[in-house]
C-alpha atoms as a PDB file:
ATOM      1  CA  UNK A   1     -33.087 -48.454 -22.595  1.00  0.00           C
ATOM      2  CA  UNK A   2     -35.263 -45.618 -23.644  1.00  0.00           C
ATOM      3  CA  UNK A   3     -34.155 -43.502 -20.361  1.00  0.00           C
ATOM      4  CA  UNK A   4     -30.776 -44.222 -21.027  1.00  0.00           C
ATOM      5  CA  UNK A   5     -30.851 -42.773 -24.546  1.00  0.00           C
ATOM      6  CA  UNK A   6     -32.961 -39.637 -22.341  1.00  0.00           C
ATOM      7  CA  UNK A   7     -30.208 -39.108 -20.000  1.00  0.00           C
ATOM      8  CA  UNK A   8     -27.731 -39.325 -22.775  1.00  0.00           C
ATOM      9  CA  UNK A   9     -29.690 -36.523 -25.094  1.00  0.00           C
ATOM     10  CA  UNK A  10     -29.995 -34.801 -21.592  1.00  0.00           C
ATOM     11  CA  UNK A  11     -26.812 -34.724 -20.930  1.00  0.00           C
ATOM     12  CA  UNK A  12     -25.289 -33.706 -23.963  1.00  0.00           C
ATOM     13  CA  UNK A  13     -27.741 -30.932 -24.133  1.00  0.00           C
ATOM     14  CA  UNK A  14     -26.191 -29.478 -20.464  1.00  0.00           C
ATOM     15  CA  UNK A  15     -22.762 -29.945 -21.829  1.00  0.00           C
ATOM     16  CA  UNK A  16     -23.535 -28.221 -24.872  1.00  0.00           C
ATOM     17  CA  UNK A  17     -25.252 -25.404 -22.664  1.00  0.00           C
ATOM     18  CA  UNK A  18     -21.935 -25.092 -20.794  1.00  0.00           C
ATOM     19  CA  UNK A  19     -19.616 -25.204 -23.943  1.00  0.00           C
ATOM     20  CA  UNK A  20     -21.260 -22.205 -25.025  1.00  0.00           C
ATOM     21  CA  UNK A  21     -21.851 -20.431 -22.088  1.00  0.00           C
ATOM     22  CA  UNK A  22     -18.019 -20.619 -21.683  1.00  0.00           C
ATOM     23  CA  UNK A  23     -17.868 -19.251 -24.730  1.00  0.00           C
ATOM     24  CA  UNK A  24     -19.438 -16.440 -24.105  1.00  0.00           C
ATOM     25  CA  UNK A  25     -16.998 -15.776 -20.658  1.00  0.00           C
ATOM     26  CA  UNK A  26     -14.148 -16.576 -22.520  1.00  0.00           C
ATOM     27  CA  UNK A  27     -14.639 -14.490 -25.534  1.00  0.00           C
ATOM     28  CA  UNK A  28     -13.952 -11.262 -23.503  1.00  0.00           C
ATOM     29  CA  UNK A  29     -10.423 -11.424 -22.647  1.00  0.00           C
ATOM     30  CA  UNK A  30      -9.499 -10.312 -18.957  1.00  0.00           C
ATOM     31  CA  UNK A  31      -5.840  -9.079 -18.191  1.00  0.00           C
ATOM     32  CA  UNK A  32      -4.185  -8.711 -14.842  1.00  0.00           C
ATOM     33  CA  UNK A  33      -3.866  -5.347 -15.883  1.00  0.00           C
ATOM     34  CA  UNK A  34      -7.462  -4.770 -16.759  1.00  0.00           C
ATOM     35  CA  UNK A  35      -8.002  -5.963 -13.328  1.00  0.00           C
ATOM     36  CA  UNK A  36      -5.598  -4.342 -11.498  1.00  0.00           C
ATOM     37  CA  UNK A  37      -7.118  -0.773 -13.405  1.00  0.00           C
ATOM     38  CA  UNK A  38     -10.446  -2.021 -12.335  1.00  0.00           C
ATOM     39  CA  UNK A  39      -9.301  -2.312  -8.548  1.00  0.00           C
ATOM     40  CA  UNK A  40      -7.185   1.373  -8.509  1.00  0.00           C
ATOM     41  CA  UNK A  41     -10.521   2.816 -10.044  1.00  0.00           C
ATOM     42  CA  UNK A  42     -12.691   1.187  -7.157  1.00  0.00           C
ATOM     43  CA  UNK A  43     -10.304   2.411  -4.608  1.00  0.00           C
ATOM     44  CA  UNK A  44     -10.054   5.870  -5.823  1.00  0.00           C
ATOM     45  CA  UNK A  45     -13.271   6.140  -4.534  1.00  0.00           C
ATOM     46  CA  UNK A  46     -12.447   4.978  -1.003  1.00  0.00           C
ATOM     47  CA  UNK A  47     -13.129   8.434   0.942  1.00  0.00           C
ATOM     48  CA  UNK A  48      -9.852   9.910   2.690  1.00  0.00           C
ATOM     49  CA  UNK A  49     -10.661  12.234   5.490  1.00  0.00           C
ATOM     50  CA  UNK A  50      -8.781  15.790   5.340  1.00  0.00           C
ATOM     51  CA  UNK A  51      -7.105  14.439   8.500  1.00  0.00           C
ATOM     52  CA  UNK A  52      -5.571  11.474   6.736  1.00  0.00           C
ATOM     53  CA  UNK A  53      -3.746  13.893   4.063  1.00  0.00           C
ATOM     54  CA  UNK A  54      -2.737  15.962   7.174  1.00  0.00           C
ATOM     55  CA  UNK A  55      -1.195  13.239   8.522  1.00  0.00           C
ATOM     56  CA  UNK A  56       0.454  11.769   5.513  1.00  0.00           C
ATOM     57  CA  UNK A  57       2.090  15.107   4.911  1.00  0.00           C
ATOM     58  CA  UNK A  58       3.210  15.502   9.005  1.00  0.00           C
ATOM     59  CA  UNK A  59       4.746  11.819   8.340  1.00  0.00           C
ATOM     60  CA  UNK A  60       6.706  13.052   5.019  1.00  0.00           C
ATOM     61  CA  UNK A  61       7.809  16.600   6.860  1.00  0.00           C
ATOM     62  CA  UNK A  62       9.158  14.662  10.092  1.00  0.00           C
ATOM     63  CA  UNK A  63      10.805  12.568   7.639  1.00  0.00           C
ATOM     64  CA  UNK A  64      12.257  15.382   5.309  1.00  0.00           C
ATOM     65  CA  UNK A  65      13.566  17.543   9.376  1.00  0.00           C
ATOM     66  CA  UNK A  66      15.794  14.667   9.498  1.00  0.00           C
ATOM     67  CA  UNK A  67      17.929  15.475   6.548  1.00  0.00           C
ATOM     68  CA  UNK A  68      19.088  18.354   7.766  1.00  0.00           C
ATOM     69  CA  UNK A  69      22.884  18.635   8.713  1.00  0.00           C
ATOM     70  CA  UNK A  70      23.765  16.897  11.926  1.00  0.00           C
ATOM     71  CA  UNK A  71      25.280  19.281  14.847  1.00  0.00           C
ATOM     72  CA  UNK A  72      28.844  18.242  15.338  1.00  0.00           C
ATOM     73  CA  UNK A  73      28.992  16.048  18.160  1.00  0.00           C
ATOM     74  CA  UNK A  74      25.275  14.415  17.356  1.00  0.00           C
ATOM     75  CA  UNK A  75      25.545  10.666  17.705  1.00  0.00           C
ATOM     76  CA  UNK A  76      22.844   8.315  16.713  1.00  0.00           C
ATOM     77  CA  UNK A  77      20.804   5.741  18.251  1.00  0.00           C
ATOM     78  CA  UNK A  78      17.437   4.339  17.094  1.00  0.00           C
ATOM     79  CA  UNK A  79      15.408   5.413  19.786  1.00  0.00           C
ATOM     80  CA  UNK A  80      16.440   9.192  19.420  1.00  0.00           C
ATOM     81  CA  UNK A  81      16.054  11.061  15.782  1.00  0.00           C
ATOM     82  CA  UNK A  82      18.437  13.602  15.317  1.00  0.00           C
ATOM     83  CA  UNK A  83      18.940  16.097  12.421  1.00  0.00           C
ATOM     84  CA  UNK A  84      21.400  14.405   9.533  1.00  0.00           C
ATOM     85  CA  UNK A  85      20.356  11.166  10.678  1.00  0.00           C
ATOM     86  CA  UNK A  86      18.761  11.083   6.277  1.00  0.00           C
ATOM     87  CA  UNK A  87      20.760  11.567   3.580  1.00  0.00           C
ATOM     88  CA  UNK A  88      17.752  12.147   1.916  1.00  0.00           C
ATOM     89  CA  UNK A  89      13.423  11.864   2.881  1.00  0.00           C
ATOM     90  CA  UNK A  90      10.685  10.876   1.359  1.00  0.00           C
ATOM     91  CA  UNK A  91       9.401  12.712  -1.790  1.00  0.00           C
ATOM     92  CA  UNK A  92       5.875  13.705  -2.620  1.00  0.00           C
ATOM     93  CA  UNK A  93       5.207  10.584  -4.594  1.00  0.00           C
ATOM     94  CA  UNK A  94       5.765   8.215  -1.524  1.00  0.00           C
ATOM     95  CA  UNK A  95       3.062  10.130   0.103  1.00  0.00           C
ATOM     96  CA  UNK A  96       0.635   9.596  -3.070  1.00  0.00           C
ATOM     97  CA  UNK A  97       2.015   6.063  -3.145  1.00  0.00           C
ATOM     98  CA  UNK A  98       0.754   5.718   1.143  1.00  0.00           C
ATOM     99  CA  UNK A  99      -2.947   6.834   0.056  1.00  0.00           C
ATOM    100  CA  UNK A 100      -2.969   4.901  -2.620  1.00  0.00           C
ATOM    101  CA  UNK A 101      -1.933   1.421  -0.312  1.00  0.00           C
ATOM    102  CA  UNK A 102      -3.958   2.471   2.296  1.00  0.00           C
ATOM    103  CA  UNK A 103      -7.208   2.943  -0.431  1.00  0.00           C
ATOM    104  CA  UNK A 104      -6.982  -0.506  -1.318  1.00  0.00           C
ATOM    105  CA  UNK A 105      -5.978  -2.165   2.079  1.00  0.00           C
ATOM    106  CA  UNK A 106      -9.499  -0.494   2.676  1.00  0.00           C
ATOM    107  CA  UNK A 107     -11.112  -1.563  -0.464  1.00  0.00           C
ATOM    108  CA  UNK A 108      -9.363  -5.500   0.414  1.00  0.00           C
ATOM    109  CA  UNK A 109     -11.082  -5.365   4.072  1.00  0.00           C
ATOM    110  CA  UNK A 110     -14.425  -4.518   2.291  1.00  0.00           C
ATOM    111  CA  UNK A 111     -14.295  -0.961   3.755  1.00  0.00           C
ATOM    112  CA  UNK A 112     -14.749   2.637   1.812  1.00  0.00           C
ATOM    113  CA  UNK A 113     -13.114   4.678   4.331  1.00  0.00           C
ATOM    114  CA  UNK A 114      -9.548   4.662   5.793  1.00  0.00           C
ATOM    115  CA  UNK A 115      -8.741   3.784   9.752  1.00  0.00           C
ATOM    116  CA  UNK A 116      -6.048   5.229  11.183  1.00  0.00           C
ATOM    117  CA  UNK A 117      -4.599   1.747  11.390  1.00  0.00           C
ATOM    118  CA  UNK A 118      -4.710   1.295   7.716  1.00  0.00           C
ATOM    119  CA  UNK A 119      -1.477   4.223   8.008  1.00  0.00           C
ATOM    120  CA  UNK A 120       0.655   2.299  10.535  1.00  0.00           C
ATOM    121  CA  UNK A 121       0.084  -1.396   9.111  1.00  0.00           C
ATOM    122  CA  UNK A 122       1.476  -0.347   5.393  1.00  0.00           C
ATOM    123  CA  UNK A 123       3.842   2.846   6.379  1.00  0.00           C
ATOM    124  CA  UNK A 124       7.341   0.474   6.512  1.00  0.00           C
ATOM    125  CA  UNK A 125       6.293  -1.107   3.181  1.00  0.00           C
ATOM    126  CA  UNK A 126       5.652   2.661   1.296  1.00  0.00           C
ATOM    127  CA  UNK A 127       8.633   4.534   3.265  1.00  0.00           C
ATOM    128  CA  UNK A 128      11.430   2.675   4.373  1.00  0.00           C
ATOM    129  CA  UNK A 129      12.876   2.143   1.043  1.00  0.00           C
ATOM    130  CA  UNK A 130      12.150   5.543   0.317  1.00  0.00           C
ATOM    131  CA  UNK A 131      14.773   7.151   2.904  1.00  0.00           C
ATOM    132  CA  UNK A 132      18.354   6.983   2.645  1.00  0.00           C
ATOM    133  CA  UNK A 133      20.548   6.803   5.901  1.00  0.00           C
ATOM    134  CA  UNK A 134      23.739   9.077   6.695  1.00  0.00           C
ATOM    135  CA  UNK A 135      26.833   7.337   6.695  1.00  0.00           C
ATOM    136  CA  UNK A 136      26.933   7.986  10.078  1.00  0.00           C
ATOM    137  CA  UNK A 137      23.845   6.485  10.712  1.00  0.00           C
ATOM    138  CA  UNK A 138      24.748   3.302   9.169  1.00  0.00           C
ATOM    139  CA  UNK A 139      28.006   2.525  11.278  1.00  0.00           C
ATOM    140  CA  UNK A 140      25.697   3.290  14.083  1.00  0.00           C
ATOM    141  CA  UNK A 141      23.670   0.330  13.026  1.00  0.00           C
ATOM    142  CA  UNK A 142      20.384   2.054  12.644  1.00  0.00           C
ATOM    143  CA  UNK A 143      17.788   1.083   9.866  1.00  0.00           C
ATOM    144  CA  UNK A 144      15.540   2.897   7.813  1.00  0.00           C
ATOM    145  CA  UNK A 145      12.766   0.503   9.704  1.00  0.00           C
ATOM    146  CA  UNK A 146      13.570   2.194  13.156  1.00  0.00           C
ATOM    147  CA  UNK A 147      13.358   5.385  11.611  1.00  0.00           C
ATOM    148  CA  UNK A 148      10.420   4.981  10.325  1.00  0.00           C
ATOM    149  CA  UNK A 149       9.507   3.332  13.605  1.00  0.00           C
ATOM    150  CA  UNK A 150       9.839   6.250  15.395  1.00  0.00           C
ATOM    151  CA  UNK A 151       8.703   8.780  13.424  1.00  0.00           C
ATOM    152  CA  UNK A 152       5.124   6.652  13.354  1.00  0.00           C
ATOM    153  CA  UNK A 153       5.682   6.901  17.349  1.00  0.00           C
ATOM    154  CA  UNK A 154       6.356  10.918  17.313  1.00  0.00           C
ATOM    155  CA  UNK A 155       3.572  11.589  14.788  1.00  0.00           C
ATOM    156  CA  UNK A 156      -0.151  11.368  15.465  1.00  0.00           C
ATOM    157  CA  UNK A 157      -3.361  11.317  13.509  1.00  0.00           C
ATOM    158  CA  UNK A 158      -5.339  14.801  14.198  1.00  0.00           C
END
Protein backbone atom coordinates (compact mmCIF):
# COMPACT_ATOMS: atom_id res chain seq x y z
CA UNK A 1 0.00 0.00 0.00
CA UNK A 2 2.78 2.30 0.93
CA UNK A 3 4.42 1.88 -2.75
CA UNK A 4 1.29 2.48 -4.23
CA UNK A 5 0.80 5.84 -2.51
CA UNK A 6 4.95 6.22 -3.83
CA UNK A 7 4.14 5.61 -7.34
CA UNK A 8 1.13 7.79 -7.08
CA UNK A 9 3.24 10.95 -5.45
CA UNK A 10 5.78 9.81 -8.20
CA UNK A 11 3.75 10.07 -10.73
CA UNK A 12 2.03 13.13 -10.19
CA UNK A 13 5.32 14.74 -9.61
CA UNK A 14 6.42 13.68 -13.56
CA UNK A 15 3.12 14.94 -14.73
CA UNK A 16 3.48 18.04 -12.97
CA UNK A 17 7.17 18.26 -14.42
CA UNK A 18 5.63 17.92 -17.90
CA UNK A 19 2.66 20.40 -17.34
CA UNK A 20 5.13 22.94 -16.80
CA UNK A 21 7.69 22.16 -19.02
CA UNK A 22 4.93 22.53 -21.69
CA UNK A 23 4.41 25.57 -20.39
CA UNK A 24 7.38 26.86 -20.91
CA UNK A 25 7.30 25.55 -24.98
CA UNK A 26 4.04 26.79 -25.31
CA UNK A 27 4.41 30.19 -23.91
CA UNK A 28 6.50 31.31 -26.97
CA UNK A 29 4.16 31.35 -29.75
CA UNK A 30 5.53 29.89 -33.17
CA UNK A 31 3.84 31.02 -36.54
CA UNK A 32 4.13 29.40 -39.92
CA UNK A 33 5.38 32.58 -40.82
CA UNK A 34 8.00 32.85 -38.16
CA UNK A 35 9.05 29.61 -39.53
CA UNK A 36 8.90 30.05 -42.92
CA UNK A 37 11.28 33.58 -42.16
CA UNK A 38 13.43 31.29 -40.18
CA UNK A 39 13.89 28.81 -43.23
CA UNK A 40 14.43 31.87 -46.13
CA UNK A 41 17.08 33.25 -43.56
CA UNK A 42 18.88 29.72 -43.35
CA UNK A 43 18.80 29.40 -47.03
CA UNK A 44 20.09 32.75 -47.82
CA UNK A 45 23.09 31.44 -46.67
CA UNK A 46 23.20 28.43 -49.00
CA UNK A 47 26.39 29.50 -51.21
CA UNK A 48 25.49 30.07 -55.06
CA UNK A 49 28.47 29.73 -57.28
CA UNK A 50 29.03 32.77 -59.85
CA UNK A 51 28.27 30.05 -62.42
CA UNK A 52 24.80 29.39 -61.08
CA UNK A 53 23.79 33.27 -61.53
CA UNK A 54 25.41 32.91 -65.02
CA UNK A 55 23.27 30.37 -65.78
CA UNK A 56 20.08 31.64 -64.33
CA UNK A 57 20.52 34.77 -66.36
CA UNK A 58 21.50 32.58 -69.88
CA UNK A 59 18.06 30.67 -68.95
CA UNK A 60 16.03 34.16 -68.59
CA UNK A 61 17.92 35.72 -71.94
CA UNK A 62 17.10 32.46 -74.10
CA UNK A 63 13.77 32.91 -72.74
CA UNK A 64 13.38 36.77 -73.34
CA UNK A 65 15.21 35.91 -77.68
CA UNK A 66 12.01 34.20 -78.03
CA UNK A 67 9.76 37.17 -77.86
CA UNK A 68 11.00 38.68 -80.56
CA UNK A 69 8.74 39.03 -83.75
CA UNK A 70 8.36 35.82 -85.68
CA UNK A 71 9.72 35.92 -89.51
CA UNK A 72 6.72 35.57 -91.72
CA UNK A 73 6.47 32.15 -92.74
CA UNK A 74 7.96 30.75 -89.14
CA UNK A 75 5.80 27.87 -88.02
CA UNK A 76 6.07 26.28 -84.67
CA UNK A 77 6.72 22.99 -83.28
CA UNK A 78 7.95 22.06 -79.78
CA UNK A 79 11.08 20.64 -80.63
CA UNK A 80 12.30 23.82 -82.60
CA UNK A 81 12.23 27.50 -80.77
CA UNK A 82 11.73 30.12 -83.06
CA UNK A 83 11.64 33.94 -82.54
CA UNK A 84 7.77 35.13 -81.59
CA UNK A 85 7.16 31.83 -80.33
CA UNK A 86 6.58 34.36 -76.44
CA UNK A 87 4.35 36.90 -76.20
CA UNK A 88 6.24 37.81 -73.41
CA UNK A 89 9.62 36.08 -71.11
CA UNK A 90 10.48 35.82 -67.95
CA UNK A 91 11.24 38.97 -65.84
CA UNK A 92 14.05 39.52 -63.41
CA UNK A 93 12.03 38.44 -60.44
CA UNK A 94 11.48 34.81 -61.82
CA UNK A 95 15.16 34.57 -61.88
CA UNK A 96 15.41 35.79 -58.05
CA UNK A 97 12.39 33.57 -57.46
CA UNK A 98 14.78 30.23 -59.26
CA UNK A 99 17.69 31.00 -56.61
CA UNK A 100 15.59 31.37 -54.09
CA UNK A 101 13.77 27.55 -54.83
CA UNK A 102 16.85 26.16 -55.61
CA UNK A 103 18.44 27.65 -51.94
CA UNK A 104 16.00 25.80 -50.12
CA UNK A 105 15.65 22.55 -52.28
CA UNK A 106 19.39 22.65 -51.05
CA UNK A 107 18.76 23.63 -47.55
CA UNK A 108 15.61 20.56 -47.65
CA UNK A 109 18.36 17.89 -48.94
CA UNK A 110 20.59 19.00 -45.97
CA UNK A 111 23.06 20.62 -48.44
CA UNK A 112 24.66 24.41 -48.36
CA UNK A 113 25.58 24.55 -51.87
CA UNK A 114 23.52 24.29 -55.12
CA UNK A 115 23.97 21.20 -57.83
CA UNK A 116 23.36 21.84 -61.08
CA UNK A 117 20.43 19.49 -60.74
CA UNK A 118 18.84 21.57 -58.13
CA UNK A 119 18.22 24.15 -61.61
CA UNK A 120 16.56 21.52 -63.83
CA UNK A 121 14.35 19.68 -61.05
CA UNK A 122 12.49 23.18 -59.99
CA UNK A 123 12.93 25.32 -63.46
CA UNK A 124 9.09 24.23 -64.85
CA UNK A 125 7.68 25.08 -61.39
CA UNK A 126 9.54 28.92 -61.30
CA UNK A 127 9.16 29.57 -65.26
CA UNK A 128 6.50 28.06 -67.03
CA UNK A 129 3.86 30.18 -65.62
CA UNK A 130 6.02 32.96 -66.06
CA UNK A 131 6.00 32.94 -70.08
CA UNK A 132 3.18 33.72 -72.18
CA UNK A 133 2.73 31.88 -75.62
CA UNK A 134 1.98 33.64 -79.13
CA UNK A 135 -1.27 33.02 -80.43
CA UNK A 136 0.33 31.27 -82.93
CA UNK A 137 2.00 29.14 -80.72
CA UNK A 138 -1.05 28.05 -79.02
CA UNK A 139 -3.05 26.75 -82.18
CA UNK A 140 0.15 24.98 -82.79
CA UNK A 141 -0.44 23.13 -79.59
CA UNK A 142 2.79 23.96 -77.91
CA UNK A 143 3.07 24.57 -74.05
CA UNK A 144 4.94 26.78 -72.00
CA UNK A 145 6.36 23.24 -70.44
CA UNK A 146 8.06 22.33 -73.87
CA UNK A 147 9.40 25.62 -74.04
CA UNK A 148 10.83 25.58 -71.14
CA UNK A 149 11.84 22.03 -71.98
CA UNK A 150 13.93 23.02 -74.53
CA UNK A 151 15.42 25.92 -73.55
CA UNK A 152 16.82 23.70 -70.32
CA UNK A 153 18.09 21.35 -73.35
CA UNK A 154 19.84 24.41 -75.39
CA UNK A 155 21.28 26.00 -72.24
CA UNK A 156 24.14 24.63 -70.16
CA UNK A 157 25.71 25.24 -66.80
CA UNK A 158 29.38 26.89 -67.37
Amino acid sequence: NSDTHTNSRENNHISETEQESNLSVSSVPVTATDILEMIDYIASNIHVDENIYEYVGDLLTELRKLTKPPEPSAKYDASSLKNGILSYGPSTRAGLALIRAWRIKALLEWRDYMLPDDVKALAHDIIDHRIGLSYEALSEGITTHSVTAKVLENVKVA
